[in-house]
N, C-alpha and C. Protein backbone atom coordinates (compact mmCIF):
# COMPACT_ATOMS: atom_id res chain seq x y z
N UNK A 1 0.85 -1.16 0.00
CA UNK A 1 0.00 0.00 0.00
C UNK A 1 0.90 1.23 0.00
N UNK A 2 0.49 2.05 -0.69
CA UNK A 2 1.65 3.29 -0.86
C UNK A 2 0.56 4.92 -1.09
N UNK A 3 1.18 5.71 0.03
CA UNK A 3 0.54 6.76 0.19
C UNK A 3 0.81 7.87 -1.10
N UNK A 4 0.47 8.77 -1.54
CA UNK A 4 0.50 9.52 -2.07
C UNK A 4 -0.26 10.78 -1.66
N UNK A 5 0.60 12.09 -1.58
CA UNK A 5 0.28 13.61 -1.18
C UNK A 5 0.27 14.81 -2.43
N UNK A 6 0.74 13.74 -3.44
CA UNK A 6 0.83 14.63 -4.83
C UNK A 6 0.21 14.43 -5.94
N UNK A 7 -0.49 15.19 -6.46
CA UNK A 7 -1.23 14.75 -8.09
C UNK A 7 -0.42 15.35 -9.32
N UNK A 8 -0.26 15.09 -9.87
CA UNK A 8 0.29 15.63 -11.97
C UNK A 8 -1.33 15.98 -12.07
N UNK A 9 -1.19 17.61 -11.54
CA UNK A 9 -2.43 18.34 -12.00
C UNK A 9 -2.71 18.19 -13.09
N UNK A 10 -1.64 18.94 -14.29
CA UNK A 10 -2.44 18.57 -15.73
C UNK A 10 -2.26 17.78 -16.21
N UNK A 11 -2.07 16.05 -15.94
CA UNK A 11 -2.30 15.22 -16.52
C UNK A 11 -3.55 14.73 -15.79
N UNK A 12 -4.11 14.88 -14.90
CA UNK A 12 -5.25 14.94 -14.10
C UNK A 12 -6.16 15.47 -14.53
N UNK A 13 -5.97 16.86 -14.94
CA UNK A 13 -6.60 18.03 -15.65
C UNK A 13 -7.10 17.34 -17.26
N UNK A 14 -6.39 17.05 -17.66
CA UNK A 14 -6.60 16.77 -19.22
C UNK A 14 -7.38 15.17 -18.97
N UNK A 15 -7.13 14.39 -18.47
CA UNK A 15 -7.63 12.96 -18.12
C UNK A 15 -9.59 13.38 -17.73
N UNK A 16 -9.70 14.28 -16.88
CA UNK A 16 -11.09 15.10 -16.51
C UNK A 16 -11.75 15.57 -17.89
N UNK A 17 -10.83 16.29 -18.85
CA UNK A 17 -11.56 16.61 -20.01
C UNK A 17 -11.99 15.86 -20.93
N UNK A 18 -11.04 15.09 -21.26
CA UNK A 18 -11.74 14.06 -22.45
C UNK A 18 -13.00 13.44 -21.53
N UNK A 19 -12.57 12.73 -20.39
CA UNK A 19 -13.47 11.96 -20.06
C UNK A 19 -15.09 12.81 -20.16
N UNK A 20 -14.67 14.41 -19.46
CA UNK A 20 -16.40 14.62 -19.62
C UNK A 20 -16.44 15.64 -21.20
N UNK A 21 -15.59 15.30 -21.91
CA UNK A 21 -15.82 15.63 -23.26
C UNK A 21 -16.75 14.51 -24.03
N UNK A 22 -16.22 13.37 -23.40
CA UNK A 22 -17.50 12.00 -23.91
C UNK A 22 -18.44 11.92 -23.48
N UNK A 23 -18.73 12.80 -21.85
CA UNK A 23 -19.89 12.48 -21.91
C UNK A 23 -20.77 14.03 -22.31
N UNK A 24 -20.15 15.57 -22.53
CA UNK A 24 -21.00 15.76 -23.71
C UNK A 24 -21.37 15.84 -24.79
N UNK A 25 -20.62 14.93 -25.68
CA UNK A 25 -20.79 13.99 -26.91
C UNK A 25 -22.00 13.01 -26.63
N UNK A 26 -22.28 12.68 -25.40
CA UNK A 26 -23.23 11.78 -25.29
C UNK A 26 -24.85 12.32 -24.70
N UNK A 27 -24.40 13.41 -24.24
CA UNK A 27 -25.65 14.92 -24.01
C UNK A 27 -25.74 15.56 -25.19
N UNK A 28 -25.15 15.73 -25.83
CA UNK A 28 -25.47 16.42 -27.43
C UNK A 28 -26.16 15.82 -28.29
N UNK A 29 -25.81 14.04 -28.44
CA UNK A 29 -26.33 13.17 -28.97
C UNK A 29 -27.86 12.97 -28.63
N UNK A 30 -27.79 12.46 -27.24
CA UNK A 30 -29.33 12.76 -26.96
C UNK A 30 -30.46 13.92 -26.98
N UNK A 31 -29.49 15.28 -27.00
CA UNK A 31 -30.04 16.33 -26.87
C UNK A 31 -31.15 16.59 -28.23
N UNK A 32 -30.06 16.41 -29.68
CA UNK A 32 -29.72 16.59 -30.70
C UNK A 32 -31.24 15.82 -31.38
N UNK A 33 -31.45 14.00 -30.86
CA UNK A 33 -31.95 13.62 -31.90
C UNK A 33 -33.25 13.46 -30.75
N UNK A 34 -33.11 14.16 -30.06
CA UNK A 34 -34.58 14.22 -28.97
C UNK A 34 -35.00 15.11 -29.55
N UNK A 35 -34.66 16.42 -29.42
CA UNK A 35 -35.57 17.61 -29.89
C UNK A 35 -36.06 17.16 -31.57
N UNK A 36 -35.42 16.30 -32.30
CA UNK A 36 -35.39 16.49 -33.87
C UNK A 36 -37.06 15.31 -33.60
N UNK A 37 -36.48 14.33 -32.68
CA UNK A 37 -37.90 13.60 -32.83
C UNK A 37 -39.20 14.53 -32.26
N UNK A 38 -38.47 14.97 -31.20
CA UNK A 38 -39.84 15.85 -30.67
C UNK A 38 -40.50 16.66 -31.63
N UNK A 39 -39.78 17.05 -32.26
CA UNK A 39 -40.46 18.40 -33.57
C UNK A 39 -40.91 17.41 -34.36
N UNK A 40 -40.39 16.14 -34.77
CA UNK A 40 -41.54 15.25 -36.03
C UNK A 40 -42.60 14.89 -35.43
N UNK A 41 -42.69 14.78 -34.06
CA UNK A 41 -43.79 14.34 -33.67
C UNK A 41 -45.00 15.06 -33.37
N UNK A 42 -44.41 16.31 -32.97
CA UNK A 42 -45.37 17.35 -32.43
C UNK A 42 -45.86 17.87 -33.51
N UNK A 43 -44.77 18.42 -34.61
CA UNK A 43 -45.50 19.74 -35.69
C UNK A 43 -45.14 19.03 -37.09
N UNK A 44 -45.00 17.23 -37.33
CA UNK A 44 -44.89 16.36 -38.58
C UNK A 44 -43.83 16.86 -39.56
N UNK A 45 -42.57 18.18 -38.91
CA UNK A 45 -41.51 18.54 -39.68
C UNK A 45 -40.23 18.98 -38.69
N UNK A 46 -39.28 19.52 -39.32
CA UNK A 46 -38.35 20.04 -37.82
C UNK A 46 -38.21 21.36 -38.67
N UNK A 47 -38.19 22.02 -37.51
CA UNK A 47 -38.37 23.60 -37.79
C UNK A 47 -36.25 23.97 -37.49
N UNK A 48 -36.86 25.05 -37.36
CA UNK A 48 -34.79 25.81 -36.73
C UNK A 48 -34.29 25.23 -35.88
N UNK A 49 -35.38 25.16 -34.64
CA UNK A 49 -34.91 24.90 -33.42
C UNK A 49 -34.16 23.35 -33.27
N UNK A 50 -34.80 22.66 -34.08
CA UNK A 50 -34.45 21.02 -34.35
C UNK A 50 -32.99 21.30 -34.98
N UNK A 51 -32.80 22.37 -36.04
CA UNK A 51 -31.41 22.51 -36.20
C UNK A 51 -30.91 22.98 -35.36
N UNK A 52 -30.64 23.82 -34.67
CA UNK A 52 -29.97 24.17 -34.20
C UNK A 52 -29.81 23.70 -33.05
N UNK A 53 -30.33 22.33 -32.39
CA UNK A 53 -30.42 21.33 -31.76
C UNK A 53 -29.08 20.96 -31.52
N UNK A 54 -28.84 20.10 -33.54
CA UNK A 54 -27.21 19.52 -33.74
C UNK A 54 -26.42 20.32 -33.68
N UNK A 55 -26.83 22.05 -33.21
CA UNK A 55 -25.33 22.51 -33.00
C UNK A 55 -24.08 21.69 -31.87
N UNK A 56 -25.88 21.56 -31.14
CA UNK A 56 -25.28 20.86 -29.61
C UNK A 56 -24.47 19.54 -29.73
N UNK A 57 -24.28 18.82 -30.87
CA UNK A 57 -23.34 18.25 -31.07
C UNK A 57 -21.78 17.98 -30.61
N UNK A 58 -21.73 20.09 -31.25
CA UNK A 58 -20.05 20.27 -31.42
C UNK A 58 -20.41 21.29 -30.12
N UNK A 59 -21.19 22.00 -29.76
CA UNK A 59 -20.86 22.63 -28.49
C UNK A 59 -20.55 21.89 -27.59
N UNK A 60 -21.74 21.25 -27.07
CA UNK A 60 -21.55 20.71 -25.56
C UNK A 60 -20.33 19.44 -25.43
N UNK A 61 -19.97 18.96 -26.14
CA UNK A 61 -18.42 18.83 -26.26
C UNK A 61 -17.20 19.24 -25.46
N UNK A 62 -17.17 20.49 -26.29
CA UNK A 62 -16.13 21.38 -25.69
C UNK A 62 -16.49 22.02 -24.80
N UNK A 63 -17.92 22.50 -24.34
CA UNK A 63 -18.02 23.47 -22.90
C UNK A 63 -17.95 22.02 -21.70
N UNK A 64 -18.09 20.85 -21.81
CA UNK A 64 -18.12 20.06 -20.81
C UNK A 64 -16.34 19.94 -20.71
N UNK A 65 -15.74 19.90 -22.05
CA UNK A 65 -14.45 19.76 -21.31
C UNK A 65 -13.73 20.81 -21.25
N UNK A 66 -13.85 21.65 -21.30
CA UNK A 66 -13.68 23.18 -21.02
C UNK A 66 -13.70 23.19 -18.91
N UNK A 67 -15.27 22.93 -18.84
CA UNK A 67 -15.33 23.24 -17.38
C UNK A 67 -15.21 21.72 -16.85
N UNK A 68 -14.75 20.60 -17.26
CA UNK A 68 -13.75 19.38 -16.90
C UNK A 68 -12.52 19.93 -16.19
N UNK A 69 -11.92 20.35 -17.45
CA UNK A 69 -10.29 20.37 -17.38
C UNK A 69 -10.02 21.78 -16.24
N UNK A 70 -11.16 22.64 -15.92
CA UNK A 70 -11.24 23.64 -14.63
C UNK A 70 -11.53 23.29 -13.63
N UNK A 71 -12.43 22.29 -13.49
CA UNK A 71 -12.54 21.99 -12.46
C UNK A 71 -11.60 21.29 -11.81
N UNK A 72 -11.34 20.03 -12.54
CA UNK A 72 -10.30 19.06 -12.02
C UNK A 72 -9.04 19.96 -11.84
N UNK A 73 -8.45 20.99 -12.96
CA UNK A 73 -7.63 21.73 -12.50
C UNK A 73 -7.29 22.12 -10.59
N UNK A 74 -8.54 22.53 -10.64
CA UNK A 74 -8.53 23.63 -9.25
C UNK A 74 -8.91 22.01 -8.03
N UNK A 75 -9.37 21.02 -8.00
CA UNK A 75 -9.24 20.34 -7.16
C UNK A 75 -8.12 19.72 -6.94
N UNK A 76 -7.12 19.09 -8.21
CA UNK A 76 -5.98 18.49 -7.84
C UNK A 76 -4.92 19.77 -7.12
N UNK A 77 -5.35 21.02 -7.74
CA UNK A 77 -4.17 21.92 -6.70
C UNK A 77 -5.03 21.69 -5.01
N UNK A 78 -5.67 21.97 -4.95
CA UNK A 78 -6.28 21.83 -4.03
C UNK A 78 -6.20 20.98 -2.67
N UNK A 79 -5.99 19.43 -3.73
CA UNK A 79 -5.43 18.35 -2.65
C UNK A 79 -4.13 18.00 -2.60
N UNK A 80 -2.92 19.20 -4.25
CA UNK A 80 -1.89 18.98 -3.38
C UNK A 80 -1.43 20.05 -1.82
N UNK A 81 -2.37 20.74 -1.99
CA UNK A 81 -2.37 21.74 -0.63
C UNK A 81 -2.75 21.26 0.87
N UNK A 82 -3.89 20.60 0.38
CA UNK A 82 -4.65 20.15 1.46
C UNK A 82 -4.04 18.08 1.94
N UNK A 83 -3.31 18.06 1.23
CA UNK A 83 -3.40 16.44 1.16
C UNK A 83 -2.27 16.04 2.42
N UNK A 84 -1.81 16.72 2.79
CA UNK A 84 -0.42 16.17 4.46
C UNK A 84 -1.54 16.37 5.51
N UNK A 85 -2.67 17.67 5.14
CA UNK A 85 -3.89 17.26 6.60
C UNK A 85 -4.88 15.85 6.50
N UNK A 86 -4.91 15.81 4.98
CA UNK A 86 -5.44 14.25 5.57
C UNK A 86 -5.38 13.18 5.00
N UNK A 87 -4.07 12.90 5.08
CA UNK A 87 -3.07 11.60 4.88
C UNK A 87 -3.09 11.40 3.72
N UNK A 88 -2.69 12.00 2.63
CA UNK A 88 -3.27 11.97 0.92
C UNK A 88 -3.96 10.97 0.61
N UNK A 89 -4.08 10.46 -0.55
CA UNK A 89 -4.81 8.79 -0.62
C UNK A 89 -3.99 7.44 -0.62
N UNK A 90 -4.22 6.58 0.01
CA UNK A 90 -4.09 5.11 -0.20
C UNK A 90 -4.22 4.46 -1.42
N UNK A 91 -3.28 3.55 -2.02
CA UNK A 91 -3.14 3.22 -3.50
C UNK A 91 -2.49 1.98 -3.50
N UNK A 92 -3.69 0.82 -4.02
CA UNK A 92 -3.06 -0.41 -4.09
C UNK A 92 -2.64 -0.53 -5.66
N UNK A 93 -1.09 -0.94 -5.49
CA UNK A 93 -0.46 -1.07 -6.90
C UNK A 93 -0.01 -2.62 -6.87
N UNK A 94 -0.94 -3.67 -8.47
CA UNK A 94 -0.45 -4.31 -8.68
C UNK A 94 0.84 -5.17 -9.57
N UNK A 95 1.41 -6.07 -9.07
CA UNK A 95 2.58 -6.07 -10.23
C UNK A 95 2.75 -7.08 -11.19
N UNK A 96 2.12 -6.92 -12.55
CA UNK A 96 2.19 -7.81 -13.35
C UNK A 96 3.45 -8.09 -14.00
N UNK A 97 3.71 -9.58 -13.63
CA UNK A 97 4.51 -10.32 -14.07
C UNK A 97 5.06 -11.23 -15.81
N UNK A 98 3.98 -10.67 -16.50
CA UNK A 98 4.32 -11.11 -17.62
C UNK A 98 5.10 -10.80 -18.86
């Protein structure tokens, strides 16, 4: 078991973005072909708003990893500040032998 008091902020930082860059790739997606069904269903065509739906595609993308890669930013400084008050984290490392 091996303690650790230090994070690699921006590899931390960047690891936070992609990850919630997929998931708003996966809010855009739903966003995108929800509203497009909602408008065939409601008014039998898609008006603007249905376009401009799939903007949300390529936005919410980048604003999720935008405020990813800030947030995680400001917490890993955070716990390397705060992390000798409470015992940083515990980390089981295994060792593959092959």
């Amino acid at each position: 078991m091996e303690k650790s008091n230090k994070l690699r902020v921006f590899a931390f930082a960047k690891f936070q973005a992609v990850l919630l860059a997929l998931v708003g790739l996966l809010a855009g997606i739903f966003y995108s072909f929800g509203e497009a069904f909602y408008d065939l269903l409601s008014t039998g065509s898609m008006n603007s708003g249905a376009a401009l739906a799939f903007f949300a595609l390529l936005c919410m993308p980048i604003i999720f990893a935008a405020f990813g890669f800030i947030l995680e930013l400001s917490e890993a400084c955070l716990f390397n500040i705060f992390a000798n008050w409470f015992e940083g984290i515990q980390l089981d490392f295994i060792q593959n032998d092959s």
